[in-house]
PDB file of N, CA and C in Angstrom:
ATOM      1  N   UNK A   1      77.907 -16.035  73.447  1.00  0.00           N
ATOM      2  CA  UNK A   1      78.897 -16.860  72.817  1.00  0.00           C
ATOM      3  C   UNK A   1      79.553 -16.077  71.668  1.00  0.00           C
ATOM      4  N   UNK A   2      80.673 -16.120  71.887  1.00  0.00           N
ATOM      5  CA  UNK A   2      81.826 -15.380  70.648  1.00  0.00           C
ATOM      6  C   UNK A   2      81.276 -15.750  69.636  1.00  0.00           C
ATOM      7  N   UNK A   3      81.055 -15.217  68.021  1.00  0.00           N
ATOM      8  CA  UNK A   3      81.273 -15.720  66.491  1.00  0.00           C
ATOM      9  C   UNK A   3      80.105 -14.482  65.571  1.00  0.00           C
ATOM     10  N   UNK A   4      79.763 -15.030  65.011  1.00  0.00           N
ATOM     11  CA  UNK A   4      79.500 -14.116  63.815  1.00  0.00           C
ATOM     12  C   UNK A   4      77.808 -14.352  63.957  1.00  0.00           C
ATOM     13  N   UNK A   5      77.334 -13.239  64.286  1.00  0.00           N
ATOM     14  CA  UNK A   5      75.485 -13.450  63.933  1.00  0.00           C
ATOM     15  C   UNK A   5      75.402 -12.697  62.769  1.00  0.00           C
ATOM     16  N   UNK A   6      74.058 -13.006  62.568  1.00  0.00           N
ATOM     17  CA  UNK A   6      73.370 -12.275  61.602  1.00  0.00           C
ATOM     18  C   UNK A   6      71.870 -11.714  61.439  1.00  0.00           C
ATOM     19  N   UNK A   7      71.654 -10.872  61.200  1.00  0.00           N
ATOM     20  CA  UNK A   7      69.717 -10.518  61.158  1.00  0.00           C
ATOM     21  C   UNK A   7      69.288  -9.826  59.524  1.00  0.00           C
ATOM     22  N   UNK A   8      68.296 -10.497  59.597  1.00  0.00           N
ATOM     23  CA  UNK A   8      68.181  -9.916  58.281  1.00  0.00           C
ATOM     24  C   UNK A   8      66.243  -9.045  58.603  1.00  0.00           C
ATOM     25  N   UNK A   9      66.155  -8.888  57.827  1.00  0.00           N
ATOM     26  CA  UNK A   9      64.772  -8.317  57.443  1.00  0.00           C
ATOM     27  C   UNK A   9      64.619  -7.178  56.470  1.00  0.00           C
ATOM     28  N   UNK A  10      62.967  -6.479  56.607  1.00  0.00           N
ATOM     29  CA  UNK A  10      62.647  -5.602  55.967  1.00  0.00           C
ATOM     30  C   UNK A  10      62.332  -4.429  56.035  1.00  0.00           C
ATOM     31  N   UNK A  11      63.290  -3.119  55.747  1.00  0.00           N
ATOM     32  CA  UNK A  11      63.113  -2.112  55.956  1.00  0.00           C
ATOM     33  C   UNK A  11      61.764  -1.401  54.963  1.00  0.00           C
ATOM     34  N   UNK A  12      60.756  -0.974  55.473  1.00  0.00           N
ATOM     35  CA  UNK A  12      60.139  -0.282  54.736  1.00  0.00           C
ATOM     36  C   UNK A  12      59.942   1.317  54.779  1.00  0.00           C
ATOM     37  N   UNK A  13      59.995   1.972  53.464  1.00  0.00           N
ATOM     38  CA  UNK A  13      60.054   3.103  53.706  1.00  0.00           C
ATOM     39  C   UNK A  13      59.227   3.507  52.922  1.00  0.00           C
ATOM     40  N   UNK A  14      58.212   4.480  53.160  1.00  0.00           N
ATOM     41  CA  UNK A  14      56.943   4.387  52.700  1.00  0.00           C
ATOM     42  C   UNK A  14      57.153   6.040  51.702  1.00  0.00           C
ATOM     43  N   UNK A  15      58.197   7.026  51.363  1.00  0.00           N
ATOM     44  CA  UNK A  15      58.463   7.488  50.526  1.00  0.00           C
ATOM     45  C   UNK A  15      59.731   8.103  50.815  1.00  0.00           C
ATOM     46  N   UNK A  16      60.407   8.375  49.455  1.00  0.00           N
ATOM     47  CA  UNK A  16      61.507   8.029  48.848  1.00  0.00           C
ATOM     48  C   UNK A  16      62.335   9.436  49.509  1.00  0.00           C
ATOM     49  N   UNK A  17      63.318   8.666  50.826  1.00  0.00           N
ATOM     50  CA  UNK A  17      64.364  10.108  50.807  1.00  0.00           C
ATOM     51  C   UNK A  17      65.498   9.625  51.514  1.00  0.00           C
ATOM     52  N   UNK A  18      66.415  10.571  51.920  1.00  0.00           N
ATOM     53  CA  UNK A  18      67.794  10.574  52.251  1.00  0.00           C
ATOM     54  C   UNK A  18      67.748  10.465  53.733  1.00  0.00           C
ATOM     55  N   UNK A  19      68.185   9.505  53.954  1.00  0.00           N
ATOM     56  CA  UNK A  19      68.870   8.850  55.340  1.00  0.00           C
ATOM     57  C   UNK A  19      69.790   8.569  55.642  1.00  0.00           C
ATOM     58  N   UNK A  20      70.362   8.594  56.763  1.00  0.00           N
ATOM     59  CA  UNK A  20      71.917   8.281  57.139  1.00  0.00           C
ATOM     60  C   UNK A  20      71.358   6.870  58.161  1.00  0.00           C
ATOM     61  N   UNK A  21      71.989   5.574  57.229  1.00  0.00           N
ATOM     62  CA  UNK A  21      71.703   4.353  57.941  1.00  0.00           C
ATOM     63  C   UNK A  21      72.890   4.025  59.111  1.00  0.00           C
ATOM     64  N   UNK A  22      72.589   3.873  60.123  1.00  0.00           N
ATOM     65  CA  UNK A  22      73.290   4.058  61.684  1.00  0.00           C
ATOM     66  C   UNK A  22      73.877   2.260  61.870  1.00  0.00           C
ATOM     67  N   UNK A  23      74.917   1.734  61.919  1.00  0.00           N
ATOM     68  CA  UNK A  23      74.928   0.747  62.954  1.00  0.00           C
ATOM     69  C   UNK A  23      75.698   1.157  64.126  1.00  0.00           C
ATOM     70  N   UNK A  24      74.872   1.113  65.659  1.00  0.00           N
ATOM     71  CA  UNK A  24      75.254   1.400  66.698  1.00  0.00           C
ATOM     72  C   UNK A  24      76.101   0.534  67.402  1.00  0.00           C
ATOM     73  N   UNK A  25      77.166   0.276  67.120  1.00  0.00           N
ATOM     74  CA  UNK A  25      77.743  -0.987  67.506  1.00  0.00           C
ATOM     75  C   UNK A  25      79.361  -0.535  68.063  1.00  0.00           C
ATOM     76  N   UNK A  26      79.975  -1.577  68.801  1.00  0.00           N
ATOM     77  CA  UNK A  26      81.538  -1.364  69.214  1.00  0.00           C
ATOM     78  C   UNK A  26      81.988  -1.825  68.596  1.00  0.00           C
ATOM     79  N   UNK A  27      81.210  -3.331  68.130  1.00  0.00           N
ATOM     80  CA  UNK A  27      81.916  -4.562  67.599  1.00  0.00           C
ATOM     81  C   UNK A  27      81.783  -4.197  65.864  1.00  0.00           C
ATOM     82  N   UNK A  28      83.101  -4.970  65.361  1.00  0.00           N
ATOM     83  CA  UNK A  28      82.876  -5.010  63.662  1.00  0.00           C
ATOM     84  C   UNK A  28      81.515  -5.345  63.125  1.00  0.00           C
ATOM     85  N   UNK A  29      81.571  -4.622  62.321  1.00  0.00           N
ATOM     86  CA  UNK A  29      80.040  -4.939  61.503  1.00  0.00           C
ATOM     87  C   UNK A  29      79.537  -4.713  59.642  1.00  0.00           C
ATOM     88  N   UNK A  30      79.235  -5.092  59.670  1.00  0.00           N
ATOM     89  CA  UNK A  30      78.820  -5.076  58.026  1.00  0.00           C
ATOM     90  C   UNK A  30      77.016  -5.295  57.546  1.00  0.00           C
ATOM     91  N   UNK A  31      76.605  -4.199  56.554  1.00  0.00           N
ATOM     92  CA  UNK A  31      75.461  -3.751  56.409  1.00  0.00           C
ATOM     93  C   UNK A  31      74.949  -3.865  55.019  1.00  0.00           C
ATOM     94  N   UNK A  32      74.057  -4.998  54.646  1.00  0.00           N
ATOM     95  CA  UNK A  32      73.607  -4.796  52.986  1.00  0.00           C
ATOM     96  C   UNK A  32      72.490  -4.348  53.035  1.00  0.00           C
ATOM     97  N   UNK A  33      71.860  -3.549  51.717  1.00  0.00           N
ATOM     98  CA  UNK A  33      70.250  -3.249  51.722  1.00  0.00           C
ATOM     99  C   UNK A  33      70.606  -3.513  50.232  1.00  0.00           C
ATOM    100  N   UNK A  34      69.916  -4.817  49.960  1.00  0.00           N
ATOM    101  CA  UNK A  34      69.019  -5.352  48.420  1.00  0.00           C
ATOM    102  C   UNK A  34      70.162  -5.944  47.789  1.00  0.00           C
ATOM    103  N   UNK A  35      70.651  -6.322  48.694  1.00  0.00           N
ATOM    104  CA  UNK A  35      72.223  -7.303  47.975  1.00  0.00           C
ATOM    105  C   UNK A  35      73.382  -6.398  48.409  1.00  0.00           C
ATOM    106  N   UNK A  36      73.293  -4.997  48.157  1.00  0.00           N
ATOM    107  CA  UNK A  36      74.837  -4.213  48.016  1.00  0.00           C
ATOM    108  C   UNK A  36      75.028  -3.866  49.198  1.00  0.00           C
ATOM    109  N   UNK A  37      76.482  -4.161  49.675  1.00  0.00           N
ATOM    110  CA  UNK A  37      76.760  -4.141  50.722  1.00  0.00           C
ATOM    111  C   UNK A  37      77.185  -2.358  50.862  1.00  0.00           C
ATOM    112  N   UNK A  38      76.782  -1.803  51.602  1.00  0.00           N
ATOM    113  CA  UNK A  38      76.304  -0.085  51.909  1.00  0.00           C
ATOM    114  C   UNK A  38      77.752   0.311  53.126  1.00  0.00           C
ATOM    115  N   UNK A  39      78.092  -0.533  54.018  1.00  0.00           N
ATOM    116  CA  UNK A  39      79.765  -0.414  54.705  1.00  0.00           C
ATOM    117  C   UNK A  39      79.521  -1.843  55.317  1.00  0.00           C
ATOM    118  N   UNK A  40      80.867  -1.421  55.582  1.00  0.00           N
ATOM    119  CA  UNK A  40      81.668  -2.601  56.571  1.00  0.00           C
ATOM    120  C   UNK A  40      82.698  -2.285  56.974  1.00  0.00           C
ATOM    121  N   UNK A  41      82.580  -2.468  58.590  1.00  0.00           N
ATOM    122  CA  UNK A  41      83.685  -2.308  59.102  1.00  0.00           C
ATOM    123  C   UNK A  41      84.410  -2.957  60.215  1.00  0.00           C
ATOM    124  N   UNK A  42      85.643  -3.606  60.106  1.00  0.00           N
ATOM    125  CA  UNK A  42      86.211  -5.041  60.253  1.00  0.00           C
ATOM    126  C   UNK A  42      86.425  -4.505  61.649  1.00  0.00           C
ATOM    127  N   UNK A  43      86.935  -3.335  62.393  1.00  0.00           N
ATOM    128  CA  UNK A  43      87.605  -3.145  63.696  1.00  0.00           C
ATOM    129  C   UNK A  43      86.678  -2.665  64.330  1.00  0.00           C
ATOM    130  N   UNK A  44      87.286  -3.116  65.414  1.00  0.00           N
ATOM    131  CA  UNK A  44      86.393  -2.459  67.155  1.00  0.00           C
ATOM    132  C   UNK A  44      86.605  -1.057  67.198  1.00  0.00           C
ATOM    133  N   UNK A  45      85.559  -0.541  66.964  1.00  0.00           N
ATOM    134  CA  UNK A  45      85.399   1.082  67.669  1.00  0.00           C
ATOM    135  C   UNK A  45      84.728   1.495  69.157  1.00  0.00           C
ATOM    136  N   UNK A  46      84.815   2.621  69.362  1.00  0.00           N
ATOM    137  CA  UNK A  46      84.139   2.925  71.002  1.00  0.00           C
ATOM    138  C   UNK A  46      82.544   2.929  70.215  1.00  0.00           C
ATOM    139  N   UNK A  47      81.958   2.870  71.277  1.00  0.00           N
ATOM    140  CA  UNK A  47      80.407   2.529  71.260  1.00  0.00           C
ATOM    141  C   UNK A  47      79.909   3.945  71.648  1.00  0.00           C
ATOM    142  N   UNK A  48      78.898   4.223  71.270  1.00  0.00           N
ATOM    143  CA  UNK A  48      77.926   5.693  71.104  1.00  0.00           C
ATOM    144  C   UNK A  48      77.080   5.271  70.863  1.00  0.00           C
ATOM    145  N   UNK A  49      76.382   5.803  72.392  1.00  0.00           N
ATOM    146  CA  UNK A  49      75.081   5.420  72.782  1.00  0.00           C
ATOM    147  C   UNK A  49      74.066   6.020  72.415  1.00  0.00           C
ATOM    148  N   UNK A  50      74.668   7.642  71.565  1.00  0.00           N
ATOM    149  CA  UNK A  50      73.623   8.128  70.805  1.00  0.00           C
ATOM    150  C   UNK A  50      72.939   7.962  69.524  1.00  0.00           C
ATOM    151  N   UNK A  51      71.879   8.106  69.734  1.00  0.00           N
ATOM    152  CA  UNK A  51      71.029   7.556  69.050  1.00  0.00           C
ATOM    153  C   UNK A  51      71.270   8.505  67.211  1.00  0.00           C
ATOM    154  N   UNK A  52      71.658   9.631  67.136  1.00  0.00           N
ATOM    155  CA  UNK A  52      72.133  10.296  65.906  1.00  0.00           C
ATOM    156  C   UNK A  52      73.051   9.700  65.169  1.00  0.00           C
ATOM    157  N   UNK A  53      74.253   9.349  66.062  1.00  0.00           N
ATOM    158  CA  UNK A  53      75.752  10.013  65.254  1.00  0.00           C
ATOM    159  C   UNK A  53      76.355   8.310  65.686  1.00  0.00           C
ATOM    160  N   UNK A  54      77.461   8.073  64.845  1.00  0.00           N
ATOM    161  CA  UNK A  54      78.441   7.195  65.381  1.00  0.00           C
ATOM    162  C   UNK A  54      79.557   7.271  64.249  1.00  0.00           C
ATOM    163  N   UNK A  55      80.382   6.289  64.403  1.00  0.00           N
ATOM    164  CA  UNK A  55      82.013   6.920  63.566  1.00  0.00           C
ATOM    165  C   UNK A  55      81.417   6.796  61.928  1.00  0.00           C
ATOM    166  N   UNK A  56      82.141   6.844  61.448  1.00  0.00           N
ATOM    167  CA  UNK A  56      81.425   7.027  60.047  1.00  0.00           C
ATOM    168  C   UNK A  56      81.964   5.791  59.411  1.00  0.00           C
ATOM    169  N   UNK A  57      82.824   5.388  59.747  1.00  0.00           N
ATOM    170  CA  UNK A  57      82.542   3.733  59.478  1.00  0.00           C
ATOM    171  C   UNK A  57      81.843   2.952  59.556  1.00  0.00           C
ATOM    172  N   UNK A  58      80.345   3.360  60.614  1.00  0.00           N
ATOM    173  CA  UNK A  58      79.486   2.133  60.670  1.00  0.00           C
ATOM    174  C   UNK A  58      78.321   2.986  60.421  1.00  0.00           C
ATOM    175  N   UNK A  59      78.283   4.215  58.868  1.00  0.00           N
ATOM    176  CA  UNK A  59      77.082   4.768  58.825  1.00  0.00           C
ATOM    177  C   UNK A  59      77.117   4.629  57.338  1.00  0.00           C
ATOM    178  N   UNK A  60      75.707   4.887  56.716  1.00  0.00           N
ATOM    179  CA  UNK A  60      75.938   5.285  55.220  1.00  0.00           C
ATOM    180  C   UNK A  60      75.096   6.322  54.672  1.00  0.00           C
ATOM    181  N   UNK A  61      75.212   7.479  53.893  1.00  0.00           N
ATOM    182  CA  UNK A  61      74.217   8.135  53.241  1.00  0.00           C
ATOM    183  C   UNK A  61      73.427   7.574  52.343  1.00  0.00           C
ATOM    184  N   UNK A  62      72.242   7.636  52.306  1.00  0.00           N
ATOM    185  CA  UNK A  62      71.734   7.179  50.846  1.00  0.00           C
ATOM    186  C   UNK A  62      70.593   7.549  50.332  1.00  0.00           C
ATOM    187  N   UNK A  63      70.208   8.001  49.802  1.00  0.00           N
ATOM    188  CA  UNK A  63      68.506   7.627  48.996  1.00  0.00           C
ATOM    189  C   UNK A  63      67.907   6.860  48.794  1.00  0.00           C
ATOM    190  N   UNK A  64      66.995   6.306  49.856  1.00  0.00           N
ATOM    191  CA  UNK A  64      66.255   5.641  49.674  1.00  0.00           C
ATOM    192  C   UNK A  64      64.664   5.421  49.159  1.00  0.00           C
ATOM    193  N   UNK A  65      64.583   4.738  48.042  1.00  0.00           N
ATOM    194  CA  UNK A  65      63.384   4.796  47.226  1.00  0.00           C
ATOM    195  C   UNK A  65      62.221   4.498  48.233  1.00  0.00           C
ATOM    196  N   UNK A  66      60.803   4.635  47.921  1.00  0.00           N
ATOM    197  CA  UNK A  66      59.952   4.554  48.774  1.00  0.00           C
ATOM    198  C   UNK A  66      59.397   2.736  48.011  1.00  0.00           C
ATOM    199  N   UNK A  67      59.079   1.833  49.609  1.00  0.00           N
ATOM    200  CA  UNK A  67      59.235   0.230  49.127  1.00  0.00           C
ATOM    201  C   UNK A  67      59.531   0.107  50.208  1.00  0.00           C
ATOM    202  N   UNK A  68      59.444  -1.325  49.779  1.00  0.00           N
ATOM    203  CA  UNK A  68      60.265  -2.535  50.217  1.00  0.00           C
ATOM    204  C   UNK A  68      61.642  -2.782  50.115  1.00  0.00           C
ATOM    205  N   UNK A  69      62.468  -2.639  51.052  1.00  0.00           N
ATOM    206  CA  UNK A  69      64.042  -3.135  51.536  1.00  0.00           C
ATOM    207  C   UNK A  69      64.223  -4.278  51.959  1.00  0.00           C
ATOM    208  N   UNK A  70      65.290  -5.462  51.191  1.00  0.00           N
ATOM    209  CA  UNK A  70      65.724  -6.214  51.978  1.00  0.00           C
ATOM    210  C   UNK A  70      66.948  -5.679  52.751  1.00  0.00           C
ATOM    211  N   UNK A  71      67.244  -5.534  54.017  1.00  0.00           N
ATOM    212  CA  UNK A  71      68.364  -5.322  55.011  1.00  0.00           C
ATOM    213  C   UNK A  71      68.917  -6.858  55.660  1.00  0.00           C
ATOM    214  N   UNK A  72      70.238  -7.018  55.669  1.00  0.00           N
ATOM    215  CA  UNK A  72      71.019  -7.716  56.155  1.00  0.00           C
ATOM    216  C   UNK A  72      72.223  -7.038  57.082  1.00  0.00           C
ATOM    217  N   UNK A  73      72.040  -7.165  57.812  1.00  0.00           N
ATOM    218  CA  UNK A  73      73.318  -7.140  58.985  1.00  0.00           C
ATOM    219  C   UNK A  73      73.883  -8.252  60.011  1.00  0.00           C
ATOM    220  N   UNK A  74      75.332  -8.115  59.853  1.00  0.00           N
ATOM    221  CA  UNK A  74      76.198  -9.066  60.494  1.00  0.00           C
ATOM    222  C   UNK A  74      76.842  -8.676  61.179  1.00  0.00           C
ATOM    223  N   UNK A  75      77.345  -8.895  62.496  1.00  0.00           N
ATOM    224  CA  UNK A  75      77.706  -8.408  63.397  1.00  0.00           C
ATOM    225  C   UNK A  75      78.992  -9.477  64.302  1.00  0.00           C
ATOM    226  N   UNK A  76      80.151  -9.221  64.312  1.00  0.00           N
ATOM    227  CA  UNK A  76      81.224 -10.154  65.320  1.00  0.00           C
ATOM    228  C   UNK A  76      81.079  -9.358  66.335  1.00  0.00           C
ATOM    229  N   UNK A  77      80.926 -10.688  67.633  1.00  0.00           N
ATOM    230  CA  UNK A  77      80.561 -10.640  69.070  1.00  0.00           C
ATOM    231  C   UNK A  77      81.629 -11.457  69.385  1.00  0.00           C
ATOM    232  N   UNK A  78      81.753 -10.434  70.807  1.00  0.00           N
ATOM    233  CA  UNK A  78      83.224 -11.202  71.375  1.00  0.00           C
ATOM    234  C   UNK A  78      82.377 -11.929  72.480  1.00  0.00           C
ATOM    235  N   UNK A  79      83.511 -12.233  73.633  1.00  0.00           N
ATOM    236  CA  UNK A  79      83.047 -12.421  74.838  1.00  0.00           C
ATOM    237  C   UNK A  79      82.387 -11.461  75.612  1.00  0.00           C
ATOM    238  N   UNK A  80      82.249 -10.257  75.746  1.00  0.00           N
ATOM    239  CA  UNK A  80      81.375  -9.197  76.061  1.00  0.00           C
ATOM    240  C   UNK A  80      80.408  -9.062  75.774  1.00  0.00           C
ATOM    241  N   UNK A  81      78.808  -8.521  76.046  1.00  0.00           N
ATOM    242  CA  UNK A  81      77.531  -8.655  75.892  1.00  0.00           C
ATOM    243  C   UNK A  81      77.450  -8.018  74.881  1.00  0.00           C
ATOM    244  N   UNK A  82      76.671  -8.185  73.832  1.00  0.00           N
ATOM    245  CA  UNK A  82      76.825  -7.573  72.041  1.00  0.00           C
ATOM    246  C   UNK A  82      75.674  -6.185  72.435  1.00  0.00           C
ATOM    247  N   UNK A  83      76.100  -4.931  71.997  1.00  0.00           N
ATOM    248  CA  UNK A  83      75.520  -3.893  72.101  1.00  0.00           C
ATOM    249  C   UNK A  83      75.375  -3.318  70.036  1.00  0.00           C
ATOM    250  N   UNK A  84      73.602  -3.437  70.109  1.00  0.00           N
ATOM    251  CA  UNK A  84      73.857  -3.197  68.518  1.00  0.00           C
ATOM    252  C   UNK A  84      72.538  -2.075  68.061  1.00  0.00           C
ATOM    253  N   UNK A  85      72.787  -1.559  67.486  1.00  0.00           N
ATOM    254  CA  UNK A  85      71.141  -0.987  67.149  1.00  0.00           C
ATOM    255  C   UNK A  85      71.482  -0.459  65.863  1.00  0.00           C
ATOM    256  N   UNK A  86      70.368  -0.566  64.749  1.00  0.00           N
ATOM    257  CA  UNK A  86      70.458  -0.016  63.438  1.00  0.00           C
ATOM    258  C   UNK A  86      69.441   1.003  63.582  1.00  0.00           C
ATOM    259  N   UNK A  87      69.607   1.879  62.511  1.00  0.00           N
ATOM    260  CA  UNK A  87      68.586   3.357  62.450  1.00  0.00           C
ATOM    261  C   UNK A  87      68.755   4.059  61.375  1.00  0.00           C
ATOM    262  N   UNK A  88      68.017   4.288  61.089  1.00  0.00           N
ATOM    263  CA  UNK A  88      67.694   5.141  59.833  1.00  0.00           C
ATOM    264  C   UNK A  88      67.001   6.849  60.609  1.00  0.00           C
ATOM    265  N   UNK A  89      68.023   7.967  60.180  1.00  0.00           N
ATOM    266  CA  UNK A  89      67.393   9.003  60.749  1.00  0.00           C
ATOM    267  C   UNK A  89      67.699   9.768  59.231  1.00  0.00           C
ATOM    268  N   UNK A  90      67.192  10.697  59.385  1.00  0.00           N
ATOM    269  CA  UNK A  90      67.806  11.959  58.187  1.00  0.00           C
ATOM    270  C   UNK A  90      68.781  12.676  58.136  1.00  0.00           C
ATOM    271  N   UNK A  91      68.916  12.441  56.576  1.00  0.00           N
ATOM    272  CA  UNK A  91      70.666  13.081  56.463  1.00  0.00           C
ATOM    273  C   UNK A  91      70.392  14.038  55.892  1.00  0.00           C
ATOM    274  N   UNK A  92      69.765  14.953  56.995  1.00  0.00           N
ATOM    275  CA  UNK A  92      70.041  16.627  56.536  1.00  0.00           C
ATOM    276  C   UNK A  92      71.221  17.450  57.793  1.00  0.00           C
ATOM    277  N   UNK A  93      70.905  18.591  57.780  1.00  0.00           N
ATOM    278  CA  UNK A  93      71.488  19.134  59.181  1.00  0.00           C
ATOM    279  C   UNK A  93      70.825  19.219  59.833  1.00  0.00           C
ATOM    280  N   UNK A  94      71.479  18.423  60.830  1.00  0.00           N
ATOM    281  CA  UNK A  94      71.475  18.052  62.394  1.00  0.00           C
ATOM    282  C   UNK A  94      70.689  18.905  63.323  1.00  0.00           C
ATOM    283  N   UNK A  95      71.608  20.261  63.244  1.00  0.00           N
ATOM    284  CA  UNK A  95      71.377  21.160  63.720  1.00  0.00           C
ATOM    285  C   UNK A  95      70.415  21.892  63.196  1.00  0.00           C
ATOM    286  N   UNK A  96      70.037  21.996  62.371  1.00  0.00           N
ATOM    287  CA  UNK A  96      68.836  22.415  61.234  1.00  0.00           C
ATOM    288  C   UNK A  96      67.821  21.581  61.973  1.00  0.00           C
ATOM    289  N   UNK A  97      67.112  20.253  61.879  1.00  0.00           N
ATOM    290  CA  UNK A  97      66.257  19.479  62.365  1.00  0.00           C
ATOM    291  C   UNK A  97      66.760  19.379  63.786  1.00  0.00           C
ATOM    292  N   UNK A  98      67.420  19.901  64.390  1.00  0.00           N
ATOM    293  CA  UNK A  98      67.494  19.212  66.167  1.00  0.00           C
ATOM    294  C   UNK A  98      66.748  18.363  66.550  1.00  0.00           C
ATOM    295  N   UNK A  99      65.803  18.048  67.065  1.00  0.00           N
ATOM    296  CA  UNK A  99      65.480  16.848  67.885  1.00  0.00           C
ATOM    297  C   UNK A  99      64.702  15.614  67.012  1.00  0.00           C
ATOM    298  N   UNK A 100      64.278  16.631  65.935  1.00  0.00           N
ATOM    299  CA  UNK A 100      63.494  15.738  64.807  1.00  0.00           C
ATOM    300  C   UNK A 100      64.349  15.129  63.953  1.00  0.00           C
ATOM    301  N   UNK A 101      65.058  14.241  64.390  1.00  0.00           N
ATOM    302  CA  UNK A 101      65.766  13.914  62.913  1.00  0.00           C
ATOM    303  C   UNK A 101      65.625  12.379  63.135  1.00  0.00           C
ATOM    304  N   UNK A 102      64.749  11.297  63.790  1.00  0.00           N
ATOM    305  CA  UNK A 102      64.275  10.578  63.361  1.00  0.00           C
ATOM    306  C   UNK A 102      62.692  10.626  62.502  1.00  0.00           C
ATOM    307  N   UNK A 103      62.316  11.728  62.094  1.00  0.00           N
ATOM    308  CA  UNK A 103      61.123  11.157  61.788  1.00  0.00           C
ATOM    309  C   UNK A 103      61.150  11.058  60.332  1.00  0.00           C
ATOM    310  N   UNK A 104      61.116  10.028  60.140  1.00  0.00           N
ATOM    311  CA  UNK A 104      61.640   9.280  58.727  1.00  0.00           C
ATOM    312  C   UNK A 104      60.357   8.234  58.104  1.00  0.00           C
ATOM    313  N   UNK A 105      59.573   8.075  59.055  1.00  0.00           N
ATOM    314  CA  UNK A 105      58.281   7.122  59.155  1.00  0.00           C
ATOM    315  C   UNK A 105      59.146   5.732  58.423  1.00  0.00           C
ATOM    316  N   UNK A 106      60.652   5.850  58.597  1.00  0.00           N
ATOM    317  CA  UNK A 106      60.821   4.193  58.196  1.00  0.00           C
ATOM    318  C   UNK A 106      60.951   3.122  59.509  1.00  0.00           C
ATOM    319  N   UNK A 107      60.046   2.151  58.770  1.00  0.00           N
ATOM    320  CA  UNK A 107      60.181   1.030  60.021  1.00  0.00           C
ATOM    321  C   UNK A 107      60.256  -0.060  59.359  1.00  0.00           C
ATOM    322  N   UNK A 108      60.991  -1.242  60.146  1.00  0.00           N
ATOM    323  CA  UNK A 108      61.368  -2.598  60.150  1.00  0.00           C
ATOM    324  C   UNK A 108      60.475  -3.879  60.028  1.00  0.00           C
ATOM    325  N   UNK A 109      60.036  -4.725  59.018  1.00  0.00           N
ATOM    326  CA  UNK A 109      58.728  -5.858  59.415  1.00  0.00           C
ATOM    327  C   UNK A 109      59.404  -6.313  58.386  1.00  0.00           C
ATOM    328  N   UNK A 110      60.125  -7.767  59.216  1.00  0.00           N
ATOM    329  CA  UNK A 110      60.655  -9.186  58.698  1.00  0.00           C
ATOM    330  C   UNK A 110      59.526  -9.795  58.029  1.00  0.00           C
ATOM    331  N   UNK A 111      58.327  -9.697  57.901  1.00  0.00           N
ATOM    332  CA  UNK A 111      56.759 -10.277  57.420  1.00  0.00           C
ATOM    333  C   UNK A 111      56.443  -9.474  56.633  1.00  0.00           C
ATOM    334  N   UNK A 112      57.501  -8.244  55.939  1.00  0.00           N
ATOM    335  CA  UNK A 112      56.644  -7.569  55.203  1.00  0.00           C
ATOM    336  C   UNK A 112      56.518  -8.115  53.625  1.00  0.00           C
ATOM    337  N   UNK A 113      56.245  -8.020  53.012  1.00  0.00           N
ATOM    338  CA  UNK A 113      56.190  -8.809  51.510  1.00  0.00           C
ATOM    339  C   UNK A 113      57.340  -7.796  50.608  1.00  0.00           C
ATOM    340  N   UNK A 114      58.098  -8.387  49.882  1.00  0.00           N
ATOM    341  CA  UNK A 114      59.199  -7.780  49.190  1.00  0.00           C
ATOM    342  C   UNK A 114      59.068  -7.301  47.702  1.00  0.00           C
ATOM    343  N   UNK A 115      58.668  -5.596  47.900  1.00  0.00           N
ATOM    344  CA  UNK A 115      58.635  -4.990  46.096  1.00  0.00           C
ATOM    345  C   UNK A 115      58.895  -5.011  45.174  1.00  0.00           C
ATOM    346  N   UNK A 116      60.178  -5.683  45.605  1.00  0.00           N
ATOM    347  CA  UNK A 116      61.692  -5.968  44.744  1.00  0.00           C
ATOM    348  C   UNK A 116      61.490  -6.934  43.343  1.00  0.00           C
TER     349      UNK A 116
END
């Protein structure tokens, strides 16, 4: 069904470094971690199915402290099946880390208790 979802939860990252936060999406989308909204981006782009890279409208650099994250993402879905994935990999070079550039040991638990 067409309209506006939303997911929220908790990113935890168990020590403190630089990630490039991914939304894998076609559809517009918008991304907060701990209130501040980190991008948003209102138009339809092509979809990239890879798991690294996507337009840089739906990515952000950042430093992230080691904790508890609240993450919020919102996402407009059309009539087409919603294709979405968030990720946190490392924002170093690419090509420097080749295949390793998820290992970030950050993971996602909506149950996790908040540091904040």
């Amino acid at each position: 069904m067409p309209g506006k979802y939303t997911a929220v939860s908790k990113l935890v990252n168990p020590n403190e470094q630089a990630v490039r936060l991914i939304a894998g999406t076609a559809n517009p989308v918008k991304v907060w971690l701990n209130g501040t909204v980190l991008f948003e981006d209102d138009q339809e782009t092509e979809f990239m199915p890879a798991y690294h890279r996507s337009p840089r409208s739906k990515m952000h650099e950042l430093i992230i402290p080691a904790g508890t994250h609240d993450i919020r993402i919102e996402v407009m879905k059309d009539e087409k099946p919603l294709e979405l994935f968030i990720l946190p990999i490392l924002a170093e070079n690419l090509a420097k880390i080749g295949e390793f550039f998820y290992l970030t040991e950050i993971y996602f638990d909506a149950d996790a208790p908040s540091l904040l």
